[in-house]
N, C-alpha and C. Protein backbone atom coordinates (compact mmCIF):
# COMPACT_ATOMS: atom_id res chain seq x y z
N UNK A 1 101.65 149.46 51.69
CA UNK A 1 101.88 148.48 52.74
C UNK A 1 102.61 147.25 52.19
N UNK A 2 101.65 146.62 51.16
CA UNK A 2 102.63 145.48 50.49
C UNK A 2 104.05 146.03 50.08
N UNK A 3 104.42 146.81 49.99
CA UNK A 3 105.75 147.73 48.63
C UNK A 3 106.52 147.49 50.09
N UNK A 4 106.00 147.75 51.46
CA UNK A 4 107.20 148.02 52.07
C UNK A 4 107.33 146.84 53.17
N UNK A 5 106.61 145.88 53.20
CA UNK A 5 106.57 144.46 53.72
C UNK A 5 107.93 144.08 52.33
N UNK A 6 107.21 143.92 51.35
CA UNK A 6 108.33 143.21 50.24
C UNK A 6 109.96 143.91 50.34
N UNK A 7 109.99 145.47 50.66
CA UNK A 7 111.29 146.09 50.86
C UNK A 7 111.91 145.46 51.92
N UNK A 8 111.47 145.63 53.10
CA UNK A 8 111.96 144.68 54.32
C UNK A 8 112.13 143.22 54.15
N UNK A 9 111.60 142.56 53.66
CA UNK A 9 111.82 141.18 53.35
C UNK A 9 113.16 141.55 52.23
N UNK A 10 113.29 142.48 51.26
CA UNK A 10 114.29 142.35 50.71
C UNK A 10 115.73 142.74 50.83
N UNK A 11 115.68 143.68 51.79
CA UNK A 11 116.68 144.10 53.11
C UNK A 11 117.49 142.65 53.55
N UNK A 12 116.24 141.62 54.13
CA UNK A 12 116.55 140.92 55.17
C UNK A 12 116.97 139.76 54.46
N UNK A 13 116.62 139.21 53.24
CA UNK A 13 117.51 138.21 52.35
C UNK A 13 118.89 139.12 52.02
N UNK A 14 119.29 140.30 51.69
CA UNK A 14 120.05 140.48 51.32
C UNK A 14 121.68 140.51 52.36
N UNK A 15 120.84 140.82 54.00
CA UNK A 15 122.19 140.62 54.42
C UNK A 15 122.16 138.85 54.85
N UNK A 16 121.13 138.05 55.11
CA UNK A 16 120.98 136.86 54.88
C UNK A 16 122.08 136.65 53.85
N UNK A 17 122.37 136.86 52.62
CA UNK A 17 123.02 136.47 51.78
C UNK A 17 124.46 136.79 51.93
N UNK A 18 124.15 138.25 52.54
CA UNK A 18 126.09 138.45 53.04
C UNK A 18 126.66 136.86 53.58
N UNK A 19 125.88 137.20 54.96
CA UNK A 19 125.84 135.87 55.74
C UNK A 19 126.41 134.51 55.38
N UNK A 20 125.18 134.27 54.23
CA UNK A 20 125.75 133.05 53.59
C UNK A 20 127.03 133.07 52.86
N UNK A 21 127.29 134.25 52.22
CA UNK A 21 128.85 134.11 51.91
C UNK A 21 130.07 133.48 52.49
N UNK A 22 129.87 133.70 53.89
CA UNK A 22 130.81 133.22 54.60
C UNK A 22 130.29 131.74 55.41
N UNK A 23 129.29 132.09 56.02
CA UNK A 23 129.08 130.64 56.44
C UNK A 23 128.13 129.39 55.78
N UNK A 24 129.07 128.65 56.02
CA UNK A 24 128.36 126.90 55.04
C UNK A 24 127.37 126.62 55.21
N UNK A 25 126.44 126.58 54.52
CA UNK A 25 125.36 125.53 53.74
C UNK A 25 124.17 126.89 54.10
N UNK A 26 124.41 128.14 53.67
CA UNK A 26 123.75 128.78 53.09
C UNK A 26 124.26 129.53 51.92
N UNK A 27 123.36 129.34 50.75
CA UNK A 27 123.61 129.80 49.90
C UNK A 27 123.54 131.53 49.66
N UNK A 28 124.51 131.67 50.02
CA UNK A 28 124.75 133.23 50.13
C UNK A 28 123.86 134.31 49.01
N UNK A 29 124.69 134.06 47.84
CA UNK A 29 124.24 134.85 46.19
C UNK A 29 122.80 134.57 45.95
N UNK A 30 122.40 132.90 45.74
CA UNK A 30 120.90 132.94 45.38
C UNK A 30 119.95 133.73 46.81
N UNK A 31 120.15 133.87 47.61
CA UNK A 31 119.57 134.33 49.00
C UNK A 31 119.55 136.32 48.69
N UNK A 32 120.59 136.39 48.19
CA UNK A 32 120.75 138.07 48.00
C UNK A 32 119.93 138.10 46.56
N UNK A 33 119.95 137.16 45.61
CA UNK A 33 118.83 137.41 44.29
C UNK A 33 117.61 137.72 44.75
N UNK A 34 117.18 136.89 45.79
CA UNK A 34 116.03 136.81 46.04
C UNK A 34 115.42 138.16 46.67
N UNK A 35 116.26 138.55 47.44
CA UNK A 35 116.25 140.10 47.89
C UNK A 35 116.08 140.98 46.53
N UNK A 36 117.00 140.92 45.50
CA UNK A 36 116.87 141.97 44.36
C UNK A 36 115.45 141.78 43.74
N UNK A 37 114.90 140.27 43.48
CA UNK A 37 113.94 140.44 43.10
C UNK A 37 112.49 140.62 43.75
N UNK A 38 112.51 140.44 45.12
CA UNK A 38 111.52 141.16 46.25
C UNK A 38 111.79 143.08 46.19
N UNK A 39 112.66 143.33 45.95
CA UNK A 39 113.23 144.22 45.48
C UNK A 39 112.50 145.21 44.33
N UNK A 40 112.51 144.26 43.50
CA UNK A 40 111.78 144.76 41.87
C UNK A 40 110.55 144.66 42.30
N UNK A 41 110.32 143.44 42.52
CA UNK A 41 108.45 143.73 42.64
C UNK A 41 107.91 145.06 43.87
N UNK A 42 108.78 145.37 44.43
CA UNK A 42 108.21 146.36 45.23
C UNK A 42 108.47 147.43 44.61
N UNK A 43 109.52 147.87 44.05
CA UNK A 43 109.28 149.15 42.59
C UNK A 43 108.39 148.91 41.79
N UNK A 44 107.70 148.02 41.29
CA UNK A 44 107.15 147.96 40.57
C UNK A 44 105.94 148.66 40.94
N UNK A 45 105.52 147.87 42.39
CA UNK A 45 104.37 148.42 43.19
C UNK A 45 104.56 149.58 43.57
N UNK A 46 105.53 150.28 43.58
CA UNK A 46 105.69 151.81 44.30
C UNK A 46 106.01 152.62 43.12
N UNK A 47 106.05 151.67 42.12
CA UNK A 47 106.21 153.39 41.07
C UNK A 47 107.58 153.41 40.44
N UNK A 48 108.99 153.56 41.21
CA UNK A 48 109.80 153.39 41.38
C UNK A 48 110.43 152.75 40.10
N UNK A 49 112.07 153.15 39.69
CA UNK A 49 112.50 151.99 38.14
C UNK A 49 113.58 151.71 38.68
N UNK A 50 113.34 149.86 38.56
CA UNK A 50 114.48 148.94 38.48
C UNK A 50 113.79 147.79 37.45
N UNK A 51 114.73 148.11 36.38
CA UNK A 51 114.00 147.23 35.28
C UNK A 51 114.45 145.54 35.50
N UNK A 52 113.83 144.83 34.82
CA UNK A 52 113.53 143.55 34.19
C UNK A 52 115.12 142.88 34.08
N UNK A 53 115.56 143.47 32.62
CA UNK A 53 116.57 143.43 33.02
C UNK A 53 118.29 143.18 33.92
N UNK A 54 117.50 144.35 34.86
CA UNK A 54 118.74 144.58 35.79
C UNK A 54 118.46 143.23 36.91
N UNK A 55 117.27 142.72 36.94
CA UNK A 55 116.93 141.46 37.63
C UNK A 55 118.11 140.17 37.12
N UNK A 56 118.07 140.48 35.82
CA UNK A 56 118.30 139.40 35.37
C UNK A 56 119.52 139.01 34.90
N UNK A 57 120.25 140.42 34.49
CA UNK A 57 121.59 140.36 34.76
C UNK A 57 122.20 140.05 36.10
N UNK A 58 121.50 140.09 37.04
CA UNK A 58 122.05 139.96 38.70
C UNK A 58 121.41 138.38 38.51
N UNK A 59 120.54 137.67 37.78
CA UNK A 59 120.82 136.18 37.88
C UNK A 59 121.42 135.59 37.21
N UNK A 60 122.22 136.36 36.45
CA UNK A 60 122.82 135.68 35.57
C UNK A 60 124.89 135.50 36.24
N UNK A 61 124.50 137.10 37.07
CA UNK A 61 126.00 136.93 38.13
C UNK A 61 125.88 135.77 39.18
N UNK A 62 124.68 136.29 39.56
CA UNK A 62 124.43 135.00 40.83
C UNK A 62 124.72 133.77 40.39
N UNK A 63 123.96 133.07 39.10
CA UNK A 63 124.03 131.54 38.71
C UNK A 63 126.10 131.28 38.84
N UNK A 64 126.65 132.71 37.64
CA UNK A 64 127.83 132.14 37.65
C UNK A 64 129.04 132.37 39.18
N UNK A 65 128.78 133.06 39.76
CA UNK A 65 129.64 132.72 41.15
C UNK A 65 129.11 131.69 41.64
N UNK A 66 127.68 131.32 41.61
CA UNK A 66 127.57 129.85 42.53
C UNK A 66 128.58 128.47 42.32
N UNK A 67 128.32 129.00 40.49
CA UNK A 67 128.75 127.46 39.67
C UNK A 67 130.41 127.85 39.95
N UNK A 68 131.07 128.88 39.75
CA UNK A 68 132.70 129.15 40.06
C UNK A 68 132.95 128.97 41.58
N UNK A 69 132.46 129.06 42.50
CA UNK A 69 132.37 128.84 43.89
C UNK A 69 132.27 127.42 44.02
N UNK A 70 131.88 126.35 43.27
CA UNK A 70 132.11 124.86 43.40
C UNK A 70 133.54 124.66 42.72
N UNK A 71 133.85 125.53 41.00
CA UNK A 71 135.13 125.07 40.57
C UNK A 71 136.33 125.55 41.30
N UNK A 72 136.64 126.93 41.31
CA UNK A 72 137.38 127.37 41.97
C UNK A 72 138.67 127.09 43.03
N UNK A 73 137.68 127.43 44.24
CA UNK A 73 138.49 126.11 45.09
C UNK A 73 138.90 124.93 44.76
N UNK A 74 138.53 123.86 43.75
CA UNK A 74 138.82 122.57 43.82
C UNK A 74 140.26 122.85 42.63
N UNK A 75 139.96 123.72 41.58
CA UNK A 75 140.87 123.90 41.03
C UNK A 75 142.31 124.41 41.39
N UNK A 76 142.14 125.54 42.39
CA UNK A 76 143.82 126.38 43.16
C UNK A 76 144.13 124.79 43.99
N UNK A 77 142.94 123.76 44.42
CA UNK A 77 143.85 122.66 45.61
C UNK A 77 144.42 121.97 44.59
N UNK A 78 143.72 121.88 42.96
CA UNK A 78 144.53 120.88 42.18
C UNK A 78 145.92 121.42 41.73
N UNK A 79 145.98 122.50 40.96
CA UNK A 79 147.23 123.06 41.61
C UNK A 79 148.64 123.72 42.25
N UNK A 80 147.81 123.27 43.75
CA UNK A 80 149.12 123.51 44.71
C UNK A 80 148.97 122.00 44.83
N UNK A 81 148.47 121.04 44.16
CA UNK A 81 149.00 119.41 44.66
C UNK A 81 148.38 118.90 46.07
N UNK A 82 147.06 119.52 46.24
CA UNK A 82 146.22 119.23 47.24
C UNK A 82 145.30 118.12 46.86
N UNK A 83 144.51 117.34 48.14
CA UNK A 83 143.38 116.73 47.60
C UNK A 83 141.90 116.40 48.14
N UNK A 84 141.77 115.69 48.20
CA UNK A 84 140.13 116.15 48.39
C UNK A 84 139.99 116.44 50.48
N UNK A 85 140.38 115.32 50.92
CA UNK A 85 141.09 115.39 52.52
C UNK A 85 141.49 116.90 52.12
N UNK A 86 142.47 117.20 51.91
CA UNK A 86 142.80 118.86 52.03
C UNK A 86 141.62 119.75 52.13
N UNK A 87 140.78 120.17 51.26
CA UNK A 87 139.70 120.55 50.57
C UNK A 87 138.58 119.97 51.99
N UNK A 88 138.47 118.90 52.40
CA UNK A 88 137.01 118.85 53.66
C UNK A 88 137.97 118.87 55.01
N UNK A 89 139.38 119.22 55.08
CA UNK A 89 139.65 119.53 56.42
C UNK A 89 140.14 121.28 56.32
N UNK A 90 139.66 122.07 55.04
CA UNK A 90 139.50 123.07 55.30
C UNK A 90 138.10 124.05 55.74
N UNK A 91 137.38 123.15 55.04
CA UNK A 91 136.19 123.36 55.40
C UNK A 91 135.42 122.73 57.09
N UNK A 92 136.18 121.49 57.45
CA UNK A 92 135.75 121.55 58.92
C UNK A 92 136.91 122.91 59.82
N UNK A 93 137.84 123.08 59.26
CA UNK A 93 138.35 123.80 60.37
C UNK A 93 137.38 125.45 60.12
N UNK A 94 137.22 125.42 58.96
CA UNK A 94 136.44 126.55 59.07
C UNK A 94 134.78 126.58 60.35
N UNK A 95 134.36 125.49 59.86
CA UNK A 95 133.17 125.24 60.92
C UNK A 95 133.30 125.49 62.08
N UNK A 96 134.99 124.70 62.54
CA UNK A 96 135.19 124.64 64.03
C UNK A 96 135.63 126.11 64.12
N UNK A 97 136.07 127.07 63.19
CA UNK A 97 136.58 128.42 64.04
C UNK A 97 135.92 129.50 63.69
N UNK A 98 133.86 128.60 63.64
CA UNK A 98 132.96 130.07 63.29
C UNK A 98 132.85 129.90 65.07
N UNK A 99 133.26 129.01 65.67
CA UNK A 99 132.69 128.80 67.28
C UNK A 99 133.95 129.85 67.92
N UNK A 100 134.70 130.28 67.45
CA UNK A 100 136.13 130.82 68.45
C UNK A 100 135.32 132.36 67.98
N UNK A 101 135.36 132.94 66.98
CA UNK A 101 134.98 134.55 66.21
C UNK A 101 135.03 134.27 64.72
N UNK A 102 134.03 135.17 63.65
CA UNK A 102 134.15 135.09 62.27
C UNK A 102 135.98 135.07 62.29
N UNK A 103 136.65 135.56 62.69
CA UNK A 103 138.55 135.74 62.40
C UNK A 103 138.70 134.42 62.49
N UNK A 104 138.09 133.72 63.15
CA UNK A 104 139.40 132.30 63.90
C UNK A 104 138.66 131.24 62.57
N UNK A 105 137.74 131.34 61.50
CA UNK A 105 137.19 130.98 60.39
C UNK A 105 138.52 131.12 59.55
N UNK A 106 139.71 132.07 59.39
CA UNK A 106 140.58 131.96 58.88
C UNK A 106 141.53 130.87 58.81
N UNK A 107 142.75 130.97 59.99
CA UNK A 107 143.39 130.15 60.75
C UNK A 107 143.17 128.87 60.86
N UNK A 108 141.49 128.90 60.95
CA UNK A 108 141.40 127.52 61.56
C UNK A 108 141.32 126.62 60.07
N UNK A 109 140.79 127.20 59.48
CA UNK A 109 140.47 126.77 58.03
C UNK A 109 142.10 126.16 57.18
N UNK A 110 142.72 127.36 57.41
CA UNK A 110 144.30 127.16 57.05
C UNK A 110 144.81 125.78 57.91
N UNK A 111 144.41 125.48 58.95
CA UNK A 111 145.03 124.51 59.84
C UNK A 111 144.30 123.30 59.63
N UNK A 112 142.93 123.13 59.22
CA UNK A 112 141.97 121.86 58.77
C UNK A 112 142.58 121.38 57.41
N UNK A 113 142.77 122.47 56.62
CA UNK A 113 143.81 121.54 55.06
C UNK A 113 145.29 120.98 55.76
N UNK A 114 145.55 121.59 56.18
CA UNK A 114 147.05 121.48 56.50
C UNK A 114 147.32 119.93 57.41
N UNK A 115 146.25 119.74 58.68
CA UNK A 115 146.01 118.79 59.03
C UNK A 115 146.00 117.21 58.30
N UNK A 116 144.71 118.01 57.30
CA UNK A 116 144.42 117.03 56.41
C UNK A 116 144.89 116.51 55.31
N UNK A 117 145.83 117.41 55.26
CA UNK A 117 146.63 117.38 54.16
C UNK A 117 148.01 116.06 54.26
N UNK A 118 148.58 116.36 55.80
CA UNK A 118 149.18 115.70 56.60
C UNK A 118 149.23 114.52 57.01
N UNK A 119 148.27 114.11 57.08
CA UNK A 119 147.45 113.01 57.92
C UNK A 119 147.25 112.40 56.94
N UNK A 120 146.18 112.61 56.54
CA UNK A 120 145.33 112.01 55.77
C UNK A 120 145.91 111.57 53.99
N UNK A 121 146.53 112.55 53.37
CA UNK A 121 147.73 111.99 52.39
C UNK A 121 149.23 111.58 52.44
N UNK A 122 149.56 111.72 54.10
CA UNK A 122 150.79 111.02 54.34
C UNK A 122 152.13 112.04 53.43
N UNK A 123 151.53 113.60 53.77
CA UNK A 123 152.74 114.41 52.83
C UNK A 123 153.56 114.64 53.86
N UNK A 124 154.70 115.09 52.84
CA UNK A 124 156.00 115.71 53.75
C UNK A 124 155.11 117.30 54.63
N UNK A 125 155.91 118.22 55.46
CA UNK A 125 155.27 119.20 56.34
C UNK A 125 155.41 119.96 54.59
N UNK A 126 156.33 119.73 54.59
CA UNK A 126 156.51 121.14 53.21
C UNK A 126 155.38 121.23 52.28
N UNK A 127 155.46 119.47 51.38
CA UNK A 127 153.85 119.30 50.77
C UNK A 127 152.83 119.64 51.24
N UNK A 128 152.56 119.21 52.43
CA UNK A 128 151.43 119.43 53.07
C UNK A 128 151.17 121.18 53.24
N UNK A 129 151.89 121.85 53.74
CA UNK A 129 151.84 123.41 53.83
C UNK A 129 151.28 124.16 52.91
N UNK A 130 152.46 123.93 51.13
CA UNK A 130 151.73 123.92 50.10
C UNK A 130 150.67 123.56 49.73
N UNK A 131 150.40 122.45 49.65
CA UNK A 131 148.43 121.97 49.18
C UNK A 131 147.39 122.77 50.40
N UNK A 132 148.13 122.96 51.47
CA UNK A 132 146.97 124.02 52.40
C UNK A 132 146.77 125.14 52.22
N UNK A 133 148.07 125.91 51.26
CA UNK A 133 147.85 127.07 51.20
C UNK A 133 147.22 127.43 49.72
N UNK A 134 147.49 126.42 48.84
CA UNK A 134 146.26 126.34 47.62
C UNK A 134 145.02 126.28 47.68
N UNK A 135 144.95 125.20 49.05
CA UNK A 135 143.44 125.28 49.08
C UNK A 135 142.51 126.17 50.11
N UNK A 136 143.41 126.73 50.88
CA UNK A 136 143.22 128.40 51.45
C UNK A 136 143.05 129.25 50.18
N UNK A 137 143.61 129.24 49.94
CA UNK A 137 143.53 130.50 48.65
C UNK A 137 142.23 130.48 47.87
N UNK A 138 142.14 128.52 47.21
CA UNK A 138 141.22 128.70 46.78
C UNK A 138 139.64 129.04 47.65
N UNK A 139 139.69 128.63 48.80
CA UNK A 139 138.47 129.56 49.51
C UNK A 139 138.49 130.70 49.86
N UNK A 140 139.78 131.54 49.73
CA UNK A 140 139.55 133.04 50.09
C UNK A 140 138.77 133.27 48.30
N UNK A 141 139.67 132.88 47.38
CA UNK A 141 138.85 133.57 46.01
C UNK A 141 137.42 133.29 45.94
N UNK A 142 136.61 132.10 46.30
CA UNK A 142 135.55 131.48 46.23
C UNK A 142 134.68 132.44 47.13
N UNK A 143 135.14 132.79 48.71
CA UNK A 143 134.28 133.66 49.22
C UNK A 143 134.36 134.87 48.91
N UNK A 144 135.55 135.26 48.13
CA UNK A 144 135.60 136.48 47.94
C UNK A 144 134.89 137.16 46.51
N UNK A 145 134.22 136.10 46.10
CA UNK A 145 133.62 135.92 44.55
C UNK A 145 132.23 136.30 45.23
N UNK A 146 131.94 135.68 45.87
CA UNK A 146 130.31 135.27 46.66
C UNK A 146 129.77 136.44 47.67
N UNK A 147 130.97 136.90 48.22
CA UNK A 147 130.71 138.46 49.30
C UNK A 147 130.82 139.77 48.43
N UNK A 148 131.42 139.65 47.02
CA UNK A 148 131.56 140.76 46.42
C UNK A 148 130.26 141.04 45.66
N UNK A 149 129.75 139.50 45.11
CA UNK A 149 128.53 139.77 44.88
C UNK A 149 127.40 140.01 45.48
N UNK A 150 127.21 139.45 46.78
CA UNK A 150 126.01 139.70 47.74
C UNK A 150 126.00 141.30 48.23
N UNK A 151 127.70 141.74 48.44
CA UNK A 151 127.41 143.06 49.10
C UNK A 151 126.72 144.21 48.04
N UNK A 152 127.57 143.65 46.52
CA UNK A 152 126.59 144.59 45.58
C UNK A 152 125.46 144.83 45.53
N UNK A 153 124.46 143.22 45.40
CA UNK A 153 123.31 143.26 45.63
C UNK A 153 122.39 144.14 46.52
N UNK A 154 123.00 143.78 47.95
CA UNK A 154 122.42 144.55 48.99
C UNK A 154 122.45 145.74 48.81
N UNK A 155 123.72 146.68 48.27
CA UNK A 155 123.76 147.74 47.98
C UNK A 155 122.55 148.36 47.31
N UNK A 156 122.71 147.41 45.81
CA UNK A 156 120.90 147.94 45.10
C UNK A 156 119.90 147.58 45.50
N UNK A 157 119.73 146.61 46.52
CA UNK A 157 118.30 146.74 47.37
C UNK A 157 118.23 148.06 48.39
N UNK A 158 119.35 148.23 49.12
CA UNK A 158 119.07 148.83 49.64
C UNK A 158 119.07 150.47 49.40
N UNK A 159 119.79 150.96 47.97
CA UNK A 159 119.72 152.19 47.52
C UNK A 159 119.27 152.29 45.76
């Protein structure tokens, strides 16, 4: 009974953690650890081998995409000659286009640097385009660091 309360709880952090991959101010990766290691303790209780170890190599991926998921992005906006305005009007346009469909999280994101980029540092369209599309980039690599790891995870919770 406990083995399969803890499996389901570790199911349910793990797509929790997909989740957080993409949307802000959940921490996606530590959310899917937490699954691997609800995970272990329920092999443990069922008999089952997922060693010590393999826990801990998966916190040791988790710690480093979290910490590259802060550099990352800030580094592709430094550069394409972006700046920090670039960098929080990609992240509000992302906010504003989880309300349209997960897709319009793209676009809109591309259009919040670009904005901000505009506006707010007084660039030419051309500059401005460039520093948006650095700092697009750098959030496609950043989520794409953070979803590659959560989906793994889930994978070994869930098989």
């Amino acid at each position: 009974m406990t083995s399969t309360i803890l499996i389901v709880l570790a199911v349910i952090m793990g797509v929790v953690g997909i989740i957080g991959s993409i949307v802000p101010g959940l921490p996606g990766p530590p959310l899917s650890w937490i699954g691997v290691l609800l995970a272990f303790l329920s092999h443990k209780l069922g008999g089952q081998d997922m060693t010590l170890t393999f826990v801990l190599v998966w916190l040791a991926i988790t710690i480093a995409v979290t910490v590259l998921d802060y550099i990352v992005p800030s580094r592709f906006t430094k550069l394409a000659g972006g700046t920090k305005a670039g960098s929080q009007g990609a992240l509000i346009g992302m906010v504003i286009g989880m309300f349209f469909t997960p897709i319009g999280m793209i676009p809109c994101s591309l259009l919040g640097a670009f904005v901000a980029e505009l506006f707010q540092s007084d660039k030419s369209w051309a500059d401005a385009l460039k520093s948006s599309l650095g700092t697009f980039a750098g959030f496609l690599v950043g989520t794409g660091m953070k979803l590659t790891a959560t989906v793994a995870m889930t994978f070994y919770i869930l098989f």
